[in-house]
N, C-alpha and C. Protein backbone atom coordinates (compact mmCIF):
# COMPACT_ATOMS: atom_id res chain seq x y z
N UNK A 1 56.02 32.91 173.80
CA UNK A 1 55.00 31.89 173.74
C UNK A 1 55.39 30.76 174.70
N UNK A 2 54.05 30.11 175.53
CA UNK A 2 54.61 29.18 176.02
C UNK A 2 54.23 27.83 175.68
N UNK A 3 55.05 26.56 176.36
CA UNK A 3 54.63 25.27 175.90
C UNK A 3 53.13 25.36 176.17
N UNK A 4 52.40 25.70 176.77
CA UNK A 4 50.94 25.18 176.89
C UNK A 4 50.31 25.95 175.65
N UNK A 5 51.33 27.05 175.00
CA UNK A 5 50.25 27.49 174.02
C UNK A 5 50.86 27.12 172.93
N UNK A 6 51.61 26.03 172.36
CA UNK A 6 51.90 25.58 171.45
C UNK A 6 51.47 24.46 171.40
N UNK A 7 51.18 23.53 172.66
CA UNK A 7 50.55 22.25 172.64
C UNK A 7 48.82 22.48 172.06
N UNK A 8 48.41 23.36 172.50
CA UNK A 8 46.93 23.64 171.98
C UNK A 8 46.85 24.19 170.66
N UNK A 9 48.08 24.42 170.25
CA UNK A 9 47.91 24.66 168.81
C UNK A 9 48.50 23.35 167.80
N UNK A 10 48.99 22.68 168.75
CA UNK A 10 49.44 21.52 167.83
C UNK A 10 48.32 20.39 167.42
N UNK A 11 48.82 19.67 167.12
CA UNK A 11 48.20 18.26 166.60
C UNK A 11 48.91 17.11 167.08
N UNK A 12 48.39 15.98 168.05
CA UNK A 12 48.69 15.15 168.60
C UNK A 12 49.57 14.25 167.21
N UNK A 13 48.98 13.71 166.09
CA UNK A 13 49.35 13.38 165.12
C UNK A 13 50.53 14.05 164.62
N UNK A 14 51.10 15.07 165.00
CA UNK A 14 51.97 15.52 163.85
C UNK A 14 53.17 15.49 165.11
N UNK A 15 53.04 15.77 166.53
CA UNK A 15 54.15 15.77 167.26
C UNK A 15 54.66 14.26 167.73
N UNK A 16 53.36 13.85 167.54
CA UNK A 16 53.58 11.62 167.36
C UNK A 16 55.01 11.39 166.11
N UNK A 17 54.58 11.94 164.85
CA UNK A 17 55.03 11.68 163.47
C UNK A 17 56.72 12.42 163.64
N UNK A 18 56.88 13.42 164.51
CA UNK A 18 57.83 13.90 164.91
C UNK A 18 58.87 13.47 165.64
N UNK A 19 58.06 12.77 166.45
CA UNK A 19 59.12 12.03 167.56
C UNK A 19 59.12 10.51 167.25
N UNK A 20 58.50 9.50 166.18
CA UNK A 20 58.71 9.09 165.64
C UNK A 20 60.24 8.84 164.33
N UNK A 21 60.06 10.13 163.81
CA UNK A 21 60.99 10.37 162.60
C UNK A 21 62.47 10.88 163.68
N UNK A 22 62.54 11.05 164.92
CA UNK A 22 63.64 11.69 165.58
C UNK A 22 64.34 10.60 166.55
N UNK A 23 63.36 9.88 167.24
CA UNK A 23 63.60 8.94 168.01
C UNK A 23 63.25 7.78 168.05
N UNK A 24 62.01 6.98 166.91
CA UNK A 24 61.62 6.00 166.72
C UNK A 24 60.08 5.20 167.20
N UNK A 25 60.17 4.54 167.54
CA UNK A 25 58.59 4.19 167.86
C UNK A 25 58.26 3.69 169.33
N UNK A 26 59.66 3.72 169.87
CA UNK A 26 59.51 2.87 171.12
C UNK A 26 58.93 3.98 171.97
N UNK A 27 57.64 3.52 173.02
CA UNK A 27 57.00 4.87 174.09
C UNK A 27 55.49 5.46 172.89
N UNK A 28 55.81 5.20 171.79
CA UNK A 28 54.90 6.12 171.26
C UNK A 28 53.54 6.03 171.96
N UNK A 29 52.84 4.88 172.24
CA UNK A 29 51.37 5.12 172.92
C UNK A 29 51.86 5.99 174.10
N UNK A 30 53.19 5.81 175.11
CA UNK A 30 53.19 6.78 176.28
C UNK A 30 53.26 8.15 175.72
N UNK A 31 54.22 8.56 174.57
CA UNK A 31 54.09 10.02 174.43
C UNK A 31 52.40 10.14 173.88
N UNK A 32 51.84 9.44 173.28
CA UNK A 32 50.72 10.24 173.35
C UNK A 32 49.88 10.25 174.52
N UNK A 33 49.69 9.40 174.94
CA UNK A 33 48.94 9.53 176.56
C UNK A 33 50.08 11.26 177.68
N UNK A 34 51.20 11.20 177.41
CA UNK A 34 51.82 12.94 177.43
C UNK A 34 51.18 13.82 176.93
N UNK A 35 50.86 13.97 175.81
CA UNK A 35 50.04 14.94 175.09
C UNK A 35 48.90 15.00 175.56
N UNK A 36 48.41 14.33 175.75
CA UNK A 36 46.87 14.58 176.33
C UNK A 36 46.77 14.73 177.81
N UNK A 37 47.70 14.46 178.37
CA UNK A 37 47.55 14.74 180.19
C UNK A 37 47.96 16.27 180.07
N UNK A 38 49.29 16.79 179.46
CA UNK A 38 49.26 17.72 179.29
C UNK A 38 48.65 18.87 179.02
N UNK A 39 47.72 18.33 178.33
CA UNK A 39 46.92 19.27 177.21
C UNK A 39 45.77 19.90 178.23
N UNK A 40 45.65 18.67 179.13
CA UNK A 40 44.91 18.74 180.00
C UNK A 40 44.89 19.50 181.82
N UNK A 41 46.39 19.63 181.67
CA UNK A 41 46.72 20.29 182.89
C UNK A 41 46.92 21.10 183.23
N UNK A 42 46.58 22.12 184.16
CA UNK A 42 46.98 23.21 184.57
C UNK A 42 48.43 23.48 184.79
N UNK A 43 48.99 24.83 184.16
CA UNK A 43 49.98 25.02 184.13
C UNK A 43 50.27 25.81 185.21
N UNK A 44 51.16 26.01 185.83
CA UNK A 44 51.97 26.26 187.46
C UNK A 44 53.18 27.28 187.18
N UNK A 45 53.40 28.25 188.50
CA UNK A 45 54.33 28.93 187.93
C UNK A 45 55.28 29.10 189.63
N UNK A 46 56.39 28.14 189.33
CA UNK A 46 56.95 28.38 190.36
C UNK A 46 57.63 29.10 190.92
N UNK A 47 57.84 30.22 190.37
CA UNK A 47 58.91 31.48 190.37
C UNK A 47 59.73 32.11 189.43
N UNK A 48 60.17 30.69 189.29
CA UNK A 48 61.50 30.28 188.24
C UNK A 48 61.03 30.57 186.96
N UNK A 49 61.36 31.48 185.91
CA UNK A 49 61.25 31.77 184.91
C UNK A 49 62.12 31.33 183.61
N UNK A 50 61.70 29.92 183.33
CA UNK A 50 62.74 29.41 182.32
C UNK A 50 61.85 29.21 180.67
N UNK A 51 63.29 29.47 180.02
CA UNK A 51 63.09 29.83 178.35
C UNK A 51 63.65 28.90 177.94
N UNK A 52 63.17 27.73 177.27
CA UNK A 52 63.60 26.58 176.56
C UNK A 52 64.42 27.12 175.08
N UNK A 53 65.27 26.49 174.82
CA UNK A 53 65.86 26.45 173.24
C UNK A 53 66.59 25.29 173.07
N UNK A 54 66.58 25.42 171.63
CA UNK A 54 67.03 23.94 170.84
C UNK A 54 68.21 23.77 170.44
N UNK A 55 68.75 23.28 170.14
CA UNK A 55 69.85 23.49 169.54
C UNK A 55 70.05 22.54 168.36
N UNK A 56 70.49 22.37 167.48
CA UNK A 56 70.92 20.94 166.36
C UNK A 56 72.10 20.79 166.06
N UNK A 57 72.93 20.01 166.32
CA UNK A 57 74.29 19.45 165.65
C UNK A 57 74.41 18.21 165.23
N UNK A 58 75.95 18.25 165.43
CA UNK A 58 76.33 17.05 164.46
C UNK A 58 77.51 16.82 164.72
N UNK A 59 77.63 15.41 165.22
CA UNK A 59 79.05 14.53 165.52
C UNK A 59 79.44 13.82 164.45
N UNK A 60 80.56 14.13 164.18
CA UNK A 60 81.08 12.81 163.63
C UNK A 60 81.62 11.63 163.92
N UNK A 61 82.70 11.31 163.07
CA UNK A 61 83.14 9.92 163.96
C UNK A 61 84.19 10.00 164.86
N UNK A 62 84.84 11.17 165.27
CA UNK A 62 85.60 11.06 166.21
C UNK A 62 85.20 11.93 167.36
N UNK A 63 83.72 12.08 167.62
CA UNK A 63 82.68 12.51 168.86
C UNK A 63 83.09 14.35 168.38
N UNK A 64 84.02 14.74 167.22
CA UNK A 64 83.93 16.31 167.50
C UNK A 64 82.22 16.46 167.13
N UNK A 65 81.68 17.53 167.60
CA UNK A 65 80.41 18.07 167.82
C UNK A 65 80.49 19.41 166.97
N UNK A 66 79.70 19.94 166.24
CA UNK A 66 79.66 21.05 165.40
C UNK A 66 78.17 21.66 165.32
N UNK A 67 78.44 22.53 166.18
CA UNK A 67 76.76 23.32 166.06
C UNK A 67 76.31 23.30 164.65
N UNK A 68 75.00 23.17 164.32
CA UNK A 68 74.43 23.42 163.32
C UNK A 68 73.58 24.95 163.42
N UNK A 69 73.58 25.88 162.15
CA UNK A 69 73.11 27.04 161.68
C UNK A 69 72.03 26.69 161.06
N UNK A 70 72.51 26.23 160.02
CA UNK A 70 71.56 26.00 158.87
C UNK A 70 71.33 24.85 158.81
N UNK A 71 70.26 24.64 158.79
CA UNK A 71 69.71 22.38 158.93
C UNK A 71 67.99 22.51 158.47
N UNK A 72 67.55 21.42 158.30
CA UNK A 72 66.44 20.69 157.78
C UNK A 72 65.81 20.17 159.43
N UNK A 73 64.82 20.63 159.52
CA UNK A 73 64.56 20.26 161.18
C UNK A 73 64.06 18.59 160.89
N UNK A 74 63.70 18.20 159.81
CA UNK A 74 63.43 16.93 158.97
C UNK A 74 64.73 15.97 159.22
N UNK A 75 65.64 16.64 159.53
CA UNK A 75 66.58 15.45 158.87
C UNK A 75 67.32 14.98 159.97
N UNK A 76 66.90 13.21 160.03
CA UNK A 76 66.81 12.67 161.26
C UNK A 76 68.29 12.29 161.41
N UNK A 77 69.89 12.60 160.42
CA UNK A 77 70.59 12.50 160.87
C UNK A 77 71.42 13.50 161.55
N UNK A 78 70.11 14.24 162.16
CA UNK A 78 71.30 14.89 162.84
C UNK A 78 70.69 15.44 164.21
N UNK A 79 71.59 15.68 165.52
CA UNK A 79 71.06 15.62 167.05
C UNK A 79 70.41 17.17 167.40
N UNK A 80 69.67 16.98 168.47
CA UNK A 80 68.97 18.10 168.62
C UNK A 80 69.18 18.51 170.75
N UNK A 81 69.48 18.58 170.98
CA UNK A 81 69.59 19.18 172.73
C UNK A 81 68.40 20.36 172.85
N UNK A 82 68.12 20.23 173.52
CA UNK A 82 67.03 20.75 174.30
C UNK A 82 67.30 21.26 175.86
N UNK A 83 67.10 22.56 175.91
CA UNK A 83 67.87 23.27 177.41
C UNK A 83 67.21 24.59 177.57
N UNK A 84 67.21 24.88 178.91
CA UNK A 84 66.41 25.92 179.30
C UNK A 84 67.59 27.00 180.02
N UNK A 85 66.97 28.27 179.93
CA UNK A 85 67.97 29.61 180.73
C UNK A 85 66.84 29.82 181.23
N UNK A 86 67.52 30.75 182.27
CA UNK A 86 66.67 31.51 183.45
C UNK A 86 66.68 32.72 182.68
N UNK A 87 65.81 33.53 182.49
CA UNK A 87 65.48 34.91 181.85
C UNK A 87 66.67 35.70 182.70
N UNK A 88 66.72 36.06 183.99
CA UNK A 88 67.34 36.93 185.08
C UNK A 88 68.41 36.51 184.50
N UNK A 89 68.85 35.41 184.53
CA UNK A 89 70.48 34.74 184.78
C UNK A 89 71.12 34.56 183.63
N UNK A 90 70.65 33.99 182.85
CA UNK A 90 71.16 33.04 181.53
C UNK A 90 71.81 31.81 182.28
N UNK A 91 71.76 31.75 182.96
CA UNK A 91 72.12 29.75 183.60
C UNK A 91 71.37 29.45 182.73
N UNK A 92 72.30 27.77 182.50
CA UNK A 92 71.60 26.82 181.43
C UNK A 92 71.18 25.39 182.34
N UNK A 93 69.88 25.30 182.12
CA UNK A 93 69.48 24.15 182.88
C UNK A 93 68.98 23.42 181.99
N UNK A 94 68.85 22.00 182.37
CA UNK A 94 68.24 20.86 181.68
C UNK A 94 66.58 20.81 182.09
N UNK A 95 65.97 20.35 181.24
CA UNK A 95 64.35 20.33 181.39
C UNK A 95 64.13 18.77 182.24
N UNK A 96 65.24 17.79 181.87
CA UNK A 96 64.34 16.66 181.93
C UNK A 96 64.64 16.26 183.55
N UNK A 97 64.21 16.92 184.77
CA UNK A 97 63.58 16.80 185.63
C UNK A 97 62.44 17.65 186.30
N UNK A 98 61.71 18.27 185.05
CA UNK A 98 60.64 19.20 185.21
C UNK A 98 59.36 18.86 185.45
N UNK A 99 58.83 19.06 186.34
CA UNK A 99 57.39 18.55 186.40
C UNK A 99 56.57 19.16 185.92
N UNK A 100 55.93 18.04 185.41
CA UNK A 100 54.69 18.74 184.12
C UNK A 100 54.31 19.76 184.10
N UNK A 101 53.85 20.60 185.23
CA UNK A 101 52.85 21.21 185.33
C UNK A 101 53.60 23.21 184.83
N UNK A 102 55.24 22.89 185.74
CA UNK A 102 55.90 23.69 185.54
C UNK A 102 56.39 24.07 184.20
N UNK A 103 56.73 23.04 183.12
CA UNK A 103 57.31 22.94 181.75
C UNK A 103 56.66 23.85 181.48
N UNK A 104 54.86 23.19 181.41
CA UNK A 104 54.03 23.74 180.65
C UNK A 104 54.05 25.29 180.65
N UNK A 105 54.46 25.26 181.72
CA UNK A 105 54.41 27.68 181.35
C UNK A 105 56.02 28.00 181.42
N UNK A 106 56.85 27.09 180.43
CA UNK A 106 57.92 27.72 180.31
C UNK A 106 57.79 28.18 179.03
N UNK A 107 58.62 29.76 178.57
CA UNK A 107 58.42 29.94 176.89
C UNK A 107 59.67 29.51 176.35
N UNK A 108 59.18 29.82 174.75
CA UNK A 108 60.44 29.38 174.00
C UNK A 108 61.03 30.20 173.75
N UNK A 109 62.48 30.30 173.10
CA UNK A 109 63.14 31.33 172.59
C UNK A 109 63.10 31.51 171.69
N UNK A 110 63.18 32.68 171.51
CA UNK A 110 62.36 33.26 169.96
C UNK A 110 63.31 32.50 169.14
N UNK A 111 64.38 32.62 168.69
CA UNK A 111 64.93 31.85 167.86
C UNK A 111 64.89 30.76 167.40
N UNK A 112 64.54 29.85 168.70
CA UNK A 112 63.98 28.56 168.85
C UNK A 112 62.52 28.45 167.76
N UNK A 113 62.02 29.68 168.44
CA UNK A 113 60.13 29.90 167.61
C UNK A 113 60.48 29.73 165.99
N UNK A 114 61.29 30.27 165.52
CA UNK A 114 61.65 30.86 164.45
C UNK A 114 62.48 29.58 163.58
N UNK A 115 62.75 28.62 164.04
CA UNK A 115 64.09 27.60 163.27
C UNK A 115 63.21 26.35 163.66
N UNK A 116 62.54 26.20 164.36
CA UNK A 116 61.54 25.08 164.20
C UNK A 116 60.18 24.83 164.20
N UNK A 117 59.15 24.15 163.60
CA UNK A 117 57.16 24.30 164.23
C UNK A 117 57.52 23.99 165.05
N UNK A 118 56.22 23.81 165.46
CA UNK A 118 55.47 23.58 166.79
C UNK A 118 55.39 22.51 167.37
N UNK A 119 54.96 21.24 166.67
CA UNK A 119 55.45 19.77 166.64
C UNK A 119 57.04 19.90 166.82
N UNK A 120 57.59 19.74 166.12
CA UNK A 120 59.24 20.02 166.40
C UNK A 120 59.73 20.08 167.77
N UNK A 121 59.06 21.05 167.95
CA UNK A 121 60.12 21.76 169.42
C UNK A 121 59.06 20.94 170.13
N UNK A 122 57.33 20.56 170.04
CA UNK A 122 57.17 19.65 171.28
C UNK A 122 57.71 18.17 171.11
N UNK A 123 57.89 17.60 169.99
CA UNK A 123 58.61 16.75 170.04
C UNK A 123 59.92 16.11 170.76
N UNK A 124 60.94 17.30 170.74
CA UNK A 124 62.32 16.88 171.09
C UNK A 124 61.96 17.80 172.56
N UNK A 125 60.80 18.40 173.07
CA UNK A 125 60.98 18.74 174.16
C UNK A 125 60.22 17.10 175.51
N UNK A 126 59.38 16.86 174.63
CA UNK A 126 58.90 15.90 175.22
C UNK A 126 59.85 14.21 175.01
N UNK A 127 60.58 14.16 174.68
CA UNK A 127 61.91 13.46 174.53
C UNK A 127 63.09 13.47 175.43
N UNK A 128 63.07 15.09 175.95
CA UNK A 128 63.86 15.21 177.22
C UNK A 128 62.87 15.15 178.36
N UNK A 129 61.79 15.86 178.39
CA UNK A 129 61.14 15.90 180.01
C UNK A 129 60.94 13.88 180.52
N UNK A 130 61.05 13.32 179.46
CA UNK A 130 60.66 11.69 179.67
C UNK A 130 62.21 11.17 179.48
N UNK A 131 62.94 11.83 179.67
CA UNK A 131 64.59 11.23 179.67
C UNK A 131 64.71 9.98 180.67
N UNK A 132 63.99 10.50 181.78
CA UNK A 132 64.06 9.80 183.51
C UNK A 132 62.86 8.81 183.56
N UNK A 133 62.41 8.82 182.39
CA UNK A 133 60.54 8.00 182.51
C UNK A 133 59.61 8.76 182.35
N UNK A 134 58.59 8.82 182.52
CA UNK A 134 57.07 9.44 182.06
C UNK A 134 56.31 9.66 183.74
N UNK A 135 57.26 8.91 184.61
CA UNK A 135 56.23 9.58 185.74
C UNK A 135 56.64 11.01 186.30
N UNK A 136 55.21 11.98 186.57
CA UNK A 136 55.30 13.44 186.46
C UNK A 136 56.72 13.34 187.58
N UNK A 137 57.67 14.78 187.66
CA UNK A 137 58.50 15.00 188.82
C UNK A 137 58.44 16.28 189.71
N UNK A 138 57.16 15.43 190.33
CA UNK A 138 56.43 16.39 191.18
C UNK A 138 57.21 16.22 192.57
């Protein structure tokens, strides 16, 4: 599945309420003005065949990092990374210099599909593609 067909199945309201409960309120009118340019754009396929997945952990206080298995995609104390592979390769690339148009026809990994909705994963995906700001990186 790809991001453009999870954004049309989502609800602007519920991936707002998402990235809200994950990252707070600051940007919220820009992520939604995201959602809707998106929603709205033709998706592009530059060659490059990349598969987004999530990941969730958890630092403590002395920065060790501990993948999370089992977690509450709800529960805002704990971190989420967001990263893409090349299908061919398995290289791991970062999303957040992706231009819109490209994201939009990247899929998810099934596992990814499977351990979080739909809001969810556009939430913390649209959290990284705006890492650098909200203007497209065309």
């Amino acid at each position: 599945m790809r991001i453009y067909e999870i954004l049309k199945k989502a609800s602007p309201e519920d991936v707002i309420s998402k990235i809200k409960l994950h990252y707070g309120n600051k940007y919220i009118d820009l992520y939604k003005d995201l959602f809707f340019d998106l929603l709205n754009m033709n998706p592009t396929y530059n060659g490059q065949k990349l598969c987004i997945f999530i990941t969730a952990y958890i630092q403590n206080e002395n920065d060790d990092i501990r993948k999370l298995e089992i977690f509450d995609e709800n529960d805002s104390t704990i971190d989420f990374d967001v990263s893409a592979y090349e299908l061919s390769s398995k290289t791991i690339y970062s999303i957040a210099s992706s231009p819109y148009a490209d994201f939009l026809n990247y899929t998810i990994d099934e596992e990814t599909l499977r351990r979080y909705s739909f809001p969810t994963i556009l939430a913390h995906c649209f959290y990284e593609i705006t890492s650098y700001g909200f203007e497209d990186n065309v």
